[in-house]
C-alpha atoms as a PDB file:
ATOM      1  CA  UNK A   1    -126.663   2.253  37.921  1.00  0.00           C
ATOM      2  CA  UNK A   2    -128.550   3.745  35.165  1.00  0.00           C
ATOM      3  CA  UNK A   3    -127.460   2.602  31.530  1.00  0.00           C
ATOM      4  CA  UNK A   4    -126.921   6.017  29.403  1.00  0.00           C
ATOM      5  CA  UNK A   5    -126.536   6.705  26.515  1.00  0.00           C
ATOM      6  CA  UNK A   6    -124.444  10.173  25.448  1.00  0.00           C
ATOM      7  CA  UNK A   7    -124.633  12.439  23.380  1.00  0.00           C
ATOM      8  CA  UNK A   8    -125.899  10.240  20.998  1.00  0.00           C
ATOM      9  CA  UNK A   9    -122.863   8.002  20.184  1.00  0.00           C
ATOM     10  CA  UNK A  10    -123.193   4.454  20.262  1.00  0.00           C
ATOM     11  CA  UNK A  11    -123.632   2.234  23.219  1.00  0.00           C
ATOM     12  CA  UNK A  12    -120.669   0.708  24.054  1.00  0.00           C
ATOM     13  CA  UNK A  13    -120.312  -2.572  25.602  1.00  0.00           C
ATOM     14  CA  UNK A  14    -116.685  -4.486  26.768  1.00  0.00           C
ATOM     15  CA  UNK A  15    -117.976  -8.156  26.651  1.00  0.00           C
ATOM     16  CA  UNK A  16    -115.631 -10.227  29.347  1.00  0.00           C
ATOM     17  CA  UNK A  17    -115.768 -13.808  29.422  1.00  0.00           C
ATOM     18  CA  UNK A  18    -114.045 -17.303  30.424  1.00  0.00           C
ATOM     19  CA  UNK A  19    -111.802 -15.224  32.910  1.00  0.00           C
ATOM     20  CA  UNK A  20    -111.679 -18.291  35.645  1.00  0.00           C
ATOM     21  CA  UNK A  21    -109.966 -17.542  38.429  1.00  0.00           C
ATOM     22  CA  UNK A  22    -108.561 -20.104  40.588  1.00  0.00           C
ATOM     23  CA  UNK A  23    -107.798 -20.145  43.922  1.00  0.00           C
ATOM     24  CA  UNK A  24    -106.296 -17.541  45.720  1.00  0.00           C
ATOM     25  CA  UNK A  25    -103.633 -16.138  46.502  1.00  0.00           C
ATOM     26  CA  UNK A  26    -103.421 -15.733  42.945  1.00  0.00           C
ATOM     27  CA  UNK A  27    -100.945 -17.488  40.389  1.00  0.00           C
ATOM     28  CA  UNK A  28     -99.055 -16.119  37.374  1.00  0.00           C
ATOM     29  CA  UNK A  29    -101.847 -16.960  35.065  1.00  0.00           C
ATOM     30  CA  UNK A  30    -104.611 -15.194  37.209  1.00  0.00           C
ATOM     31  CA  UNK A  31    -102.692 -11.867  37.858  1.00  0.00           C
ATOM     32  CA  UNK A  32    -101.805 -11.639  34.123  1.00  0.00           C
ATOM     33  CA  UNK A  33    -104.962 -11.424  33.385  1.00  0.00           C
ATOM     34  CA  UNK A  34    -106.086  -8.715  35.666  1.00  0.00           C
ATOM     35  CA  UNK A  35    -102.903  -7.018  34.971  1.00  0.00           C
ATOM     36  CA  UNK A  36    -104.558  -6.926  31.343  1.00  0.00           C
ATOM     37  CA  UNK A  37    -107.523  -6.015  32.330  1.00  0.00           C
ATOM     38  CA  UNK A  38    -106.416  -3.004  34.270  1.00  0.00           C
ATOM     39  CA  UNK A  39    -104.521  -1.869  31.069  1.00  0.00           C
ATOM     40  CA  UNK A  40    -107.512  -2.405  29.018  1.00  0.00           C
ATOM     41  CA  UNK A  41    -109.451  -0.072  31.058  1.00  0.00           C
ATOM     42  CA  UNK A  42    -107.104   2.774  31.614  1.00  0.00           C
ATOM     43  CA  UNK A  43    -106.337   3.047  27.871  1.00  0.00           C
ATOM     44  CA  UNK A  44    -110.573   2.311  27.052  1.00  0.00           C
ATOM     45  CA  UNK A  45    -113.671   3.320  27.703  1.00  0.00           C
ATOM     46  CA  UNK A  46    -117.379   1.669  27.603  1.00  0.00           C
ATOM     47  CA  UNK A  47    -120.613   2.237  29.002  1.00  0.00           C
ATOM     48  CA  UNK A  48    -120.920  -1.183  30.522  1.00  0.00           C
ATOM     49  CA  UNK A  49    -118.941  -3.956  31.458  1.00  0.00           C
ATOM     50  CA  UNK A  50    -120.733  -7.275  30.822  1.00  0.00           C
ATOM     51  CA  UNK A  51    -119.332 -10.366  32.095  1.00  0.00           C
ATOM     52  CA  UNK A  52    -120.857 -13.616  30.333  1.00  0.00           C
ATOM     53  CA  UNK A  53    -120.109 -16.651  32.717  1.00  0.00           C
ATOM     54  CA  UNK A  54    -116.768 -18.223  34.114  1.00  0.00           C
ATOM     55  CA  UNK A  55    -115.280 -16.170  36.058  1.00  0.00           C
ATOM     56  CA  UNK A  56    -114.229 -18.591  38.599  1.00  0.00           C
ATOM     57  CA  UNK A  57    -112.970 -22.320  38.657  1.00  0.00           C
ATOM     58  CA  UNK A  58    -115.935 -23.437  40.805  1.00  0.00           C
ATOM     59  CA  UNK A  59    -113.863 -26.273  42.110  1.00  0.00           C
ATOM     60  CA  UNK A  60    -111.436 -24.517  43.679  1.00  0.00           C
ATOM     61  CA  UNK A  61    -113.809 -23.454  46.548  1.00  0.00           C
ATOM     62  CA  UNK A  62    -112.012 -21.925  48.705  1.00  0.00           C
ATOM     63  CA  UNK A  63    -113.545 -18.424  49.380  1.00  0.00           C
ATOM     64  CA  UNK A  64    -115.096 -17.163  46.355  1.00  0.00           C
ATOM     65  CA  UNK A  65    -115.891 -13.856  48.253  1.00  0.00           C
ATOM     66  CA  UNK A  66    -112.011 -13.012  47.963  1.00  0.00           C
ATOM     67  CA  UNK A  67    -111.321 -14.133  44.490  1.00  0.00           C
ATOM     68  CA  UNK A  68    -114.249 -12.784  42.953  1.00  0.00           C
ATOM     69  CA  UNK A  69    -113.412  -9.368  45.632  1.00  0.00           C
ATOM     70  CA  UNK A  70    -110.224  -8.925  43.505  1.00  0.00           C
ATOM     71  CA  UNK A  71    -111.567  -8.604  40.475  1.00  0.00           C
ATOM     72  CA  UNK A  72    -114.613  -6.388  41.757  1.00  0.00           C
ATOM     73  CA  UNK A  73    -111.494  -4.499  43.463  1.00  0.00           C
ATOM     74  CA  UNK A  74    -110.352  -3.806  39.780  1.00  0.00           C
ATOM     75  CA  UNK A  75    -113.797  -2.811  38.379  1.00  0.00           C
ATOM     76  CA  UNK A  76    -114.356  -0.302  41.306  1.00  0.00           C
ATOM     77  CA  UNK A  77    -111.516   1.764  39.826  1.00  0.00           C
ATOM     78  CA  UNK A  78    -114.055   2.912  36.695  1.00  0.00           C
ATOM     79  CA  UNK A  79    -117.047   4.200  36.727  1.00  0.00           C
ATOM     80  CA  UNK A  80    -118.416   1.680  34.246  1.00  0.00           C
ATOM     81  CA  UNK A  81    -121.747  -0.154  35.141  1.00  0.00           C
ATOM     82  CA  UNK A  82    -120.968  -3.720  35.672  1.00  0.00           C
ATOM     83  CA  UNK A  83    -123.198  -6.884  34.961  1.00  0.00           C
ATOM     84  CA  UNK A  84    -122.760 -10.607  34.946  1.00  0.00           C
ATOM     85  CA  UNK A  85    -123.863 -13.707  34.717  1.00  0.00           C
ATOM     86  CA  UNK A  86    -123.058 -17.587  35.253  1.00  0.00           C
ATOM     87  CA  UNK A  87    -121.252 -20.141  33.602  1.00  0.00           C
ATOM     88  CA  UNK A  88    -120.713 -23.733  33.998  1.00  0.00           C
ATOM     89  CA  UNK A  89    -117.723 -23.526  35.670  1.00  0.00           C
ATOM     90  CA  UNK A  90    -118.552 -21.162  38.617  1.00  0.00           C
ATOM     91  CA  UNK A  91    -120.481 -23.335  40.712  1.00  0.00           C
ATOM     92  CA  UNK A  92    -119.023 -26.745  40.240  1.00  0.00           C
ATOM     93  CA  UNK A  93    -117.947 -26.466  43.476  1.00  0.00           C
ATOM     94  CA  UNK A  94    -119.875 -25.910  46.940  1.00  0.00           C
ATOM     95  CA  UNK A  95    -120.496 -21.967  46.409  1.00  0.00           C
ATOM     96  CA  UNK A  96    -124.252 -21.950  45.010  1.00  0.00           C
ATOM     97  CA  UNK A  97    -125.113 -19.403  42.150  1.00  0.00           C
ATOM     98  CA  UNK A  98    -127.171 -17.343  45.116  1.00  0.00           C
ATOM     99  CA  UNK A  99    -124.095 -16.763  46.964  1.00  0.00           C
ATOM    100  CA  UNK A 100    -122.148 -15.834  44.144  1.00  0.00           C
ATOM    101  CA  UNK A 101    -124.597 -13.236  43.515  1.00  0.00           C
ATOM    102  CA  UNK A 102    -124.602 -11.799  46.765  1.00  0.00           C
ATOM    103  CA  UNK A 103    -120.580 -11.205  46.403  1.00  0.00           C
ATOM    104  CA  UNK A 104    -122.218  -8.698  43.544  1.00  0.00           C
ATOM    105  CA  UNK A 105    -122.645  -6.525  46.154  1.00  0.00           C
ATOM    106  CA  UNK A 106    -119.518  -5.636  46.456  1.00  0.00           C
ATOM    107  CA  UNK A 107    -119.511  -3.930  43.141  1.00  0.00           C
ATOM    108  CA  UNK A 108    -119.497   0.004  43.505  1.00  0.00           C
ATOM    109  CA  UNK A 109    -121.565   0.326  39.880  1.00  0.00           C
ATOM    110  CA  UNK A 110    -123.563  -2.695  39.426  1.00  0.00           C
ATOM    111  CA  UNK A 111    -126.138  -1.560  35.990  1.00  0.00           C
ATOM    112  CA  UNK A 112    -129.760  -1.643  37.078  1.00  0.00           C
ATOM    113  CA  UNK A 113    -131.507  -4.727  36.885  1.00  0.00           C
ATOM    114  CA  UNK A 114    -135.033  -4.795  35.528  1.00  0.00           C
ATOM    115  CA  UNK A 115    -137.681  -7.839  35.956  1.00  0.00           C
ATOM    116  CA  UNK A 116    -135.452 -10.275  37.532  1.00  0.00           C
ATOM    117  CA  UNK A 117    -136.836 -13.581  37.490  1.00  0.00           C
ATOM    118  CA  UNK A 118    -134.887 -16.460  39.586  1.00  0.00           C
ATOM    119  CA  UNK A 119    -136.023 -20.181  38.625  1.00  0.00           C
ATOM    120  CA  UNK A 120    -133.456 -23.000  39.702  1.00  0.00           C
ATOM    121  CA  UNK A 121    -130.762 -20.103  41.122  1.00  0.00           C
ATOM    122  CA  UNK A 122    -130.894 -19.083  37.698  1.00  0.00           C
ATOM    123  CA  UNK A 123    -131.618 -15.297  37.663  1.00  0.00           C
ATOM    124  CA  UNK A 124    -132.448 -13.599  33.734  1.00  0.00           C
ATOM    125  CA  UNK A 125    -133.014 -10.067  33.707  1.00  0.00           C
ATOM    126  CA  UNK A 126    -133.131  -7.017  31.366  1.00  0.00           C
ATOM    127  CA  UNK A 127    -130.392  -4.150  31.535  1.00  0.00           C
ATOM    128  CA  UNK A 128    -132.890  -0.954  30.035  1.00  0.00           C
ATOM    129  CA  UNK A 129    -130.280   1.561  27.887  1.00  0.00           C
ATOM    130  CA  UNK A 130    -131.509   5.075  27.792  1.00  0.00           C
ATOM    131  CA  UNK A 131    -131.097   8.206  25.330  1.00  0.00           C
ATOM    132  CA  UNK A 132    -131.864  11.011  27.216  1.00  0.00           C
ATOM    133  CA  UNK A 133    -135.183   9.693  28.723  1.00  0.00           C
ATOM    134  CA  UNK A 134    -136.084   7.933  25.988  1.00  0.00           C
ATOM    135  CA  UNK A 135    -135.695   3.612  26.074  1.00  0.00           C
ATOM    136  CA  UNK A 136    -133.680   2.947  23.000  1.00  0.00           C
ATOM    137  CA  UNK A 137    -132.461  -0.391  23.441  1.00  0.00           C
ATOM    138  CA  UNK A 138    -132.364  -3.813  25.405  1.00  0.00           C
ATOM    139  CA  UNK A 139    -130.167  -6.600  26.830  1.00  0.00           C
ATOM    140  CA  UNK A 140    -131.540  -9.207  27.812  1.00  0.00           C
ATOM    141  CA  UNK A 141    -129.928 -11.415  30.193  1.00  0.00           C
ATOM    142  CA  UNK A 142    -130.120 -15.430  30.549  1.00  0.00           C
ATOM    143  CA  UNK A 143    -128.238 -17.556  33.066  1.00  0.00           C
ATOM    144  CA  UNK A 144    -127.627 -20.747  31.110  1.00  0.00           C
ATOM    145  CA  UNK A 145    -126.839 -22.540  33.904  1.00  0.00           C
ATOM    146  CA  UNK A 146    -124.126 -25.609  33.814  1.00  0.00           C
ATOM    147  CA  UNK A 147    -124.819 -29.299  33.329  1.00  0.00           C
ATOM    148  CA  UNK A 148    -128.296 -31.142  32.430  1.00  0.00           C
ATOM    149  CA  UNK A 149    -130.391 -32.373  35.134  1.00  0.00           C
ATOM    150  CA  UNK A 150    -133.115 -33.413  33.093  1.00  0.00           C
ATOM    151  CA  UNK A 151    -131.616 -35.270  30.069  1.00  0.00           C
ATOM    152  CA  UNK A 152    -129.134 -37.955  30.934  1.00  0.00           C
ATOM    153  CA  UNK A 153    -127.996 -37.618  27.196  1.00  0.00           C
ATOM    154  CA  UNK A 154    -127.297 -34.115  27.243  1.00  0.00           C
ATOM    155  CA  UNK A 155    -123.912 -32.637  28.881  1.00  0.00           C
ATOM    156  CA  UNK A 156    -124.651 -28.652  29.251  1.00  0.00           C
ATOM    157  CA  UNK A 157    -127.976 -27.391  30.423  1.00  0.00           C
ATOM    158  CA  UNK A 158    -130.565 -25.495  28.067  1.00  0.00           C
ATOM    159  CA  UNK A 159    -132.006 -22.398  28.981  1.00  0.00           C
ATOM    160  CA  UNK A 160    -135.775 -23.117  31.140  1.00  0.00           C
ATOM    161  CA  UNK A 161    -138.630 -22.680  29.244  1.00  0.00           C
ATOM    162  CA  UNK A 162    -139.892 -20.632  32.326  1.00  0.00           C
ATOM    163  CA  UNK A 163    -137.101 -18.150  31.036  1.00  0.00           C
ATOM    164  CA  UNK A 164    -138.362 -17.810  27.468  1.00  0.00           C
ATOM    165  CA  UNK A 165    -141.627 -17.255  28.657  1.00  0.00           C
ATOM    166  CA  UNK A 166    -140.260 -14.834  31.041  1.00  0.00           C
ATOM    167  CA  UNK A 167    -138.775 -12.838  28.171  1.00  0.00           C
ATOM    168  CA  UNK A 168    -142.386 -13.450  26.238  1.00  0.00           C
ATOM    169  CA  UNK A 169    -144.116 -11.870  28.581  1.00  0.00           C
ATOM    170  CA  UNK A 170    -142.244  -8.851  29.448  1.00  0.00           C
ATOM    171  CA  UNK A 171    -143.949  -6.000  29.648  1.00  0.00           C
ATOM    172  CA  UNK A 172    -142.303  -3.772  26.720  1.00  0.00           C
ATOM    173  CA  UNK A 173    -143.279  -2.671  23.573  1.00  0.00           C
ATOM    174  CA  UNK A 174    -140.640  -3.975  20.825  1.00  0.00           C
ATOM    175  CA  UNK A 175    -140.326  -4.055  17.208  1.00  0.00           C
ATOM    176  CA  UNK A 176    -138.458  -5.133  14.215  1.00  0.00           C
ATOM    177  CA  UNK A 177    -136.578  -2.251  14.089  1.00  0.00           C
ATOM    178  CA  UNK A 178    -135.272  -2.477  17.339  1.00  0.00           C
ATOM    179  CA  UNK A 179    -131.462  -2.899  18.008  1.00  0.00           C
ATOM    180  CA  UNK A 180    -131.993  -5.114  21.603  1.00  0.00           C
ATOM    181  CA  UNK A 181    -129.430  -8.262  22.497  1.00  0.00           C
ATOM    182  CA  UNK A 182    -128.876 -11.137  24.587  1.00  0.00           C
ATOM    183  CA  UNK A 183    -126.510 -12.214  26.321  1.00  0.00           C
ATOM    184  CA  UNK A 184    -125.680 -15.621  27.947  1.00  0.00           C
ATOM    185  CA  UNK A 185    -123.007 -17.835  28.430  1.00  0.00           C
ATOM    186  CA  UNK A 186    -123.808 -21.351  26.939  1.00  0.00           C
ATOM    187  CA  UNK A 187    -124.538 -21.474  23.048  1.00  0.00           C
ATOM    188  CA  UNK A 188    -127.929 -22.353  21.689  1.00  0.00           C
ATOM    189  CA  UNK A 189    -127.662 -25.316  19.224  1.00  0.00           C
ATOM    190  CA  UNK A 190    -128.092 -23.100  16.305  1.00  0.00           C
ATOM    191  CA  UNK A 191    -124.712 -21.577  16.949  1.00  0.00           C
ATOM    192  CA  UNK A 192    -123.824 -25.012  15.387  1.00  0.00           C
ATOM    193  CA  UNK A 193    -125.232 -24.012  12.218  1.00  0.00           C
ATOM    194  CA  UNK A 194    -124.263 -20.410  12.582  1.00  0.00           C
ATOM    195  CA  UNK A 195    -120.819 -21.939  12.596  1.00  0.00           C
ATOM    196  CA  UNK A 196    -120.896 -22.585   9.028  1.00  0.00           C
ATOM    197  CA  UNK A 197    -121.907 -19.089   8.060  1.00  0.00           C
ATOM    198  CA  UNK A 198    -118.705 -17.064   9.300  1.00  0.00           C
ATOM    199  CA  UNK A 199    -118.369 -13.548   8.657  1.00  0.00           C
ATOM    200  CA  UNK A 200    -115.091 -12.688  10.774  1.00  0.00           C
ATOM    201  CA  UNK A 201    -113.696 -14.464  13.548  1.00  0.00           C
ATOM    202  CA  UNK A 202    -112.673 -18.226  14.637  1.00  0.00           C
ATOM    203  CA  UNK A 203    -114.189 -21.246  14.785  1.00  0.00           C
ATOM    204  CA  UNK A 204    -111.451 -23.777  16.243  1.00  0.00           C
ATOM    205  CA  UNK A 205    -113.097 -26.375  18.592  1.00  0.00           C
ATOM    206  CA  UNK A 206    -116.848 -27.919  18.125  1.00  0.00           C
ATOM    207  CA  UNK A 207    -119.724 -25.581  19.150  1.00  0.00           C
ATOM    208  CA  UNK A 208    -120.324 -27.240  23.096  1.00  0.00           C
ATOM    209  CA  UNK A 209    -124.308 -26.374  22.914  1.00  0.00           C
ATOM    210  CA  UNK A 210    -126.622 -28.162  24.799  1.00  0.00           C
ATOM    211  CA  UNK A 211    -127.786 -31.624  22.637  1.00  0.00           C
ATOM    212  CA  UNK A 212    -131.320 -30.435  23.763  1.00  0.00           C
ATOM    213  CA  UNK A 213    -133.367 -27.643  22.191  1.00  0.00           C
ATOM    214  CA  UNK A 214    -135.136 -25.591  24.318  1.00  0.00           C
ATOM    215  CA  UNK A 215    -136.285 -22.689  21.867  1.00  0.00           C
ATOM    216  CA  UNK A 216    -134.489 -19.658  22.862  1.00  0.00           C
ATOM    217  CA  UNK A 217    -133.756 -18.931  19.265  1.00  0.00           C
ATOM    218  CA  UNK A 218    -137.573 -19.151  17.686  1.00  0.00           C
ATOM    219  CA  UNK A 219    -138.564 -16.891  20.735  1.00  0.00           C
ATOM    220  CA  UNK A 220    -135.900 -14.575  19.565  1.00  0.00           C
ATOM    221  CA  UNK A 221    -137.394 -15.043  16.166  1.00  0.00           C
ATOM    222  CA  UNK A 222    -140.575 -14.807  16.974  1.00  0.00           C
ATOM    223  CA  UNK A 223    -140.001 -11.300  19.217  1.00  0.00           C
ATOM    224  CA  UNK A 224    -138.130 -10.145  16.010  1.00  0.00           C
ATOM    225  CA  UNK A 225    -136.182  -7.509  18.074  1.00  0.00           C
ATOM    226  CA  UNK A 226    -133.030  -8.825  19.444  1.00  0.00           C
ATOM    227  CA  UNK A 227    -130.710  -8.730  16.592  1.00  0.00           C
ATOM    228  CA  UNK A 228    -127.656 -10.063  18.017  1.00  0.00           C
ATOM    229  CA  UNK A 229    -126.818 -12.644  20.468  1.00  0.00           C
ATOM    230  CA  UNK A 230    -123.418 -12.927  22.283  1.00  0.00           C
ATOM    231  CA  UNK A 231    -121.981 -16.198  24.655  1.00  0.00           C
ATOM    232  CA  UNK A 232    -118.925 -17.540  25.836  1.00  0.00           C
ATOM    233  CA  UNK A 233    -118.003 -21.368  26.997  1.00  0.00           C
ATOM    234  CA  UNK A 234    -116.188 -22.078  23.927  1.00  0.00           C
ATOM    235  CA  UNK A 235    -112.517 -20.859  24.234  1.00  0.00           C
ATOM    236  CA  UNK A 236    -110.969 -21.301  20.695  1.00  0.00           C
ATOM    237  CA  UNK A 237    -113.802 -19.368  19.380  1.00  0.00           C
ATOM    238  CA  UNK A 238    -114.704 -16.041  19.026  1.00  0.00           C
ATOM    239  CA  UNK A 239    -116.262 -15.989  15.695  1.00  0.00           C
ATOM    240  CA  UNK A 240    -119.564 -13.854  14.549  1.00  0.00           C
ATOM    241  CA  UNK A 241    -122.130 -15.320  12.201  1.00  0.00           C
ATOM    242  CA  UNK A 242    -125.469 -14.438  10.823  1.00  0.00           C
ATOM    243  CA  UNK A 243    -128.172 -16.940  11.103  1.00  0.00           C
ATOM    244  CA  UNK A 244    -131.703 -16.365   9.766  1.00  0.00           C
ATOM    245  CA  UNK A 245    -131.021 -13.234  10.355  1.00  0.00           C
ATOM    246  CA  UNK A 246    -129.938 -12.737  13.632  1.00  0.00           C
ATOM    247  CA  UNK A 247    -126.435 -12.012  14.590  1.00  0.00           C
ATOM    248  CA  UNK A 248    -124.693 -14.794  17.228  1.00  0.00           C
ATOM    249  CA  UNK A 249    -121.545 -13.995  18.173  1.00  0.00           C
ATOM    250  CA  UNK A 250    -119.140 -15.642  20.707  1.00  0.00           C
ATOM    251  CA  UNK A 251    -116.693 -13.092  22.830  1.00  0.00           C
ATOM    252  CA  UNK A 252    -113.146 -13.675  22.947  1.00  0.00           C
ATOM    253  CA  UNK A 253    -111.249 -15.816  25.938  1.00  0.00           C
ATOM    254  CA  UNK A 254    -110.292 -13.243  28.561  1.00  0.00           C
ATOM    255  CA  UNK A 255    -108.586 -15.310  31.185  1.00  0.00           C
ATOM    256  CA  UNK A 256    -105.137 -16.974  31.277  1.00  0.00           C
ATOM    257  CA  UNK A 257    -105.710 -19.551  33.654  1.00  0.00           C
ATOM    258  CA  UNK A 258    -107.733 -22.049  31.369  1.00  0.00           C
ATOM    259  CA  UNK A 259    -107.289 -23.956  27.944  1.00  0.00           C
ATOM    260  CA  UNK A 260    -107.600 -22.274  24.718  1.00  0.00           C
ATOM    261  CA  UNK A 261    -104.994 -21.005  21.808  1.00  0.00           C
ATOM    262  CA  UNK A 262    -106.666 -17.348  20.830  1.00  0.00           C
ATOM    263  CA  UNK A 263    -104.754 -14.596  22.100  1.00  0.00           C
ATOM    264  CA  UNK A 264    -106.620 -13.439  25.064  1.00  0.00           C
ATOM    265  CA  UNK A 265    -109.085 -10.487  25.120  1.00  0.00           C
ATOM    266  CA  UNK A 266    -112.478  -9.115  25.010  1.00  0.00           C
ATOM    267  CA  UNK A 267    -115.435  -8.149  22.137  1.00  0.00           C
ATOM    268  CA  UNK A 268    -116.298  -4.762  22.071  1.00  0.00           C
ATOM    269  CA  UNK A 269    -119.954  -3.921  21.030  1.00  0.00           C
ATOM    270  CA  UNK A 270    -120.827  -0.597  19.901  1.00  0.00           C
ATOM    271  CA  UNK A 271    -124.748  -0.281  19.299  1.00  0.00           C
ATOM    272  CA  UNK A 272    -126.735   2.191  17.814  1.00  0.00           C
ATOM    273  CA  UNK A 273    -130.214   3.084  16.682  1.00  0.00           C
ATOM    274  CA  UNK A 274    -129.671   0.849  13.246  1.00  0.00           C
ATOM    275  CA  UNK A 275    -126.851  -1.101  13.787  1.00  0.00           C
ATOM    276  CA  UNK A 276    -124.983  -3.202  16.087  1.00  0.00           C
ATOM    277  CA  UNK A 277    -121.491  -3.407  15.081  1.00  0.00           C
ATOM    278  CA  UNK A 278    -118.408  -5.463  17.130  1.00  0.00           C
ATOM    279  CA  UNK A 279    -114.888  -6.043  17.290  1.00  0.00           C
ATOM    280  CA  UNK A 280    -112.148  -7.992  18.842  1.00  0.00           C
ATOM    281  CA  UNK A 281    -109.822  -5.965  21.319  1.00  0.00           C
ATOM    282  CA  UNK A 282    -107.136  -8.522  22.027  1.00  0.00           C
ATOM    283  CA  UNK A 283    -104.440  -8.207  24.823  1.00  0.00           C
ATOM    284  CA  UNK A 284    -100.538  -8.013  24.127  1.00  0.00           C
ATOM    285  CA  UNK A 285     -98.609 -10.466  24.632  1.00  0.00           C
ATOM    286  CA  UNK A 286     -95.387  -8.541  25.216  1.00  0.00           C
ATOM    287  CA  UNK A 287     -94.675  -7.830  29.262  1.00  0.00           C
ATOM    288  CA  UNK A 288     -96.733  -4.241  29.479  1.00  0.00           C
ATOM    289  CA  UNK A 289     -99.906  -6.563  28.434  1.00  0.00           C
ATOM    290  CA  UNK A 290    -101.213  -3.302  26.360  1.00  0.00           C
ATOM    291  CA  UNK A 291    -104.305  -4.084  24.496  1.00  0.00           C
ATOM    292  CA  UNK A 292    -103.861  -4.320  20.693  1.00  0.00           C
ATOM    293  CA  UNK A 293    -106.157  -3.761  17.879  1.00  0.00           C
ATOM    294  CA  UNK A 294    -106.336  -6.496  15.302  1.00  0.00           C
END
């Protein structure tokens, strides 16, 4: 599906992360959270839905296709363009990321992929957002991937250096004054200095980056046009720094069934031609589960 922009308003983006699943049928946790969800989306709108990683406890294998079929279940009911990618936690088990990716087909809007490149079942892509006919801006997408194969010192994987160069060499024509973003699920290192620079936000638990540097954020440099970056993994933060100028923000917990003290939600990113501006929508906690606005 086409990524739009109209009538000139900012792009809007729901960022959903850490929603993990378990096993189904579903327990209290689990249907909380798409109870949320559901409220969240009848009271809001976006122009795409992008999930960043987790959305399953790998381990609990049984039949992915019906857990993950739920939740697609929910999307269906908006006519939002959906995309996602992988966390650590979704393939722990015997599911690979390839089949998990062929359960996207069961999404009714999935957004238009563009140059997907697939190295170690790790897929990166770019999501191309559009005013009028015009390209105005771009996300660009990196698995992260899960645990270090490489590095018996490091916990988390890095992201490939087959994927930076795959963002290198793409063929568009970008500036500084481009408003473009990335999206992953696993922190860069420098979100541990980036830590230290709050503007809004928490920082509650120890930035879980890989110990390994693969230079994702001097490509980003480099490129000069993605201006802010946005991950998940860490659940008792959702804060958003600057850092040598780029913006790296983590999104907010979204599921129930997993650790983590922040009241549950989602980041909302509105972007536009000079600015890329975001916010916490966080979920009630009273029985309706209405979203609130801090």
């Amino acid at each position: 599906m086409k990524l739009q922009i109209h009538d000139h308003h900012p792009f809007k983006i729901c960022q959903l992360t850490d929603i993990h699943l378990g096993d189904y049928p579903f327990n209290d946790a689990d249907l909380k959270t798409l109870a949320s969800l559901k409220v969240l989306f009848d009271t809001h709108s976006f122009d795409l839905i992008m999930i960043t990683g987790d959305l399953l406890w790998g381990l609990q294998s049984s039949d992915p296709a019906k857990r993950l079929g739920k939740l697609y279940d929910l999307l269906n009911q908006y006519p939002t363009p959906v995309a996602i990618t992988y966390g650590n936690h979704d393939t722990e088990g015997i599911f690979s990321r390839t089949d998990l990716r062929e359960i996207e087909s069961h999404l009714i809007h999935p957004a238009d992929k563009h140059h997907s490149m697939i190295i170690d079942d790790r897929e990166s892509y770019a999501l191309e957002i559009y005013d009028d006919q015009q390209l105005a801006h771009i996300a660009y997408v990196w698995d992260s991937g899960a645990y270090s194969h490489w590095q018996k010192t490091d916990q988390y994987a890095a992201v490939e250096p087959e994927q930076i160069d795959w963002f290198l060499k793409l063929p568009y024509a970008r500036t500084s004054k481009e408003m473009d973003l990335g999206f992953f699920h696993i922190p860069f290192p420098e979100y541990q200095s980036a830590a230290n620079q709050l503007i809004d936000g928490f920082n509650h638990e120890k930035v879980c980056s890989p110990t390994t540097n693969s230079g994702l954020f001097y490509a980003l440099l480099r490129q000069k046009n993605v201006k802010a970056t946005f991950v998940g993994h860490d659940h008792d933060n959702n804060f958003t720094s600057s850092f040598r100028g780029i913006q790296l923000n983590y999104g907010n917990v979204t599921g129930y069934n997993c650790y983590g003290e922040l009241t549950r939600g989602v980041r909302e990113i509105d972007v536009s031609k000079d600015a890329i501006k975001t916010r916490i929508i966080l979920f009630s906690e009273t029985s309706d589960n209405a979203p609130i606005n801090p």
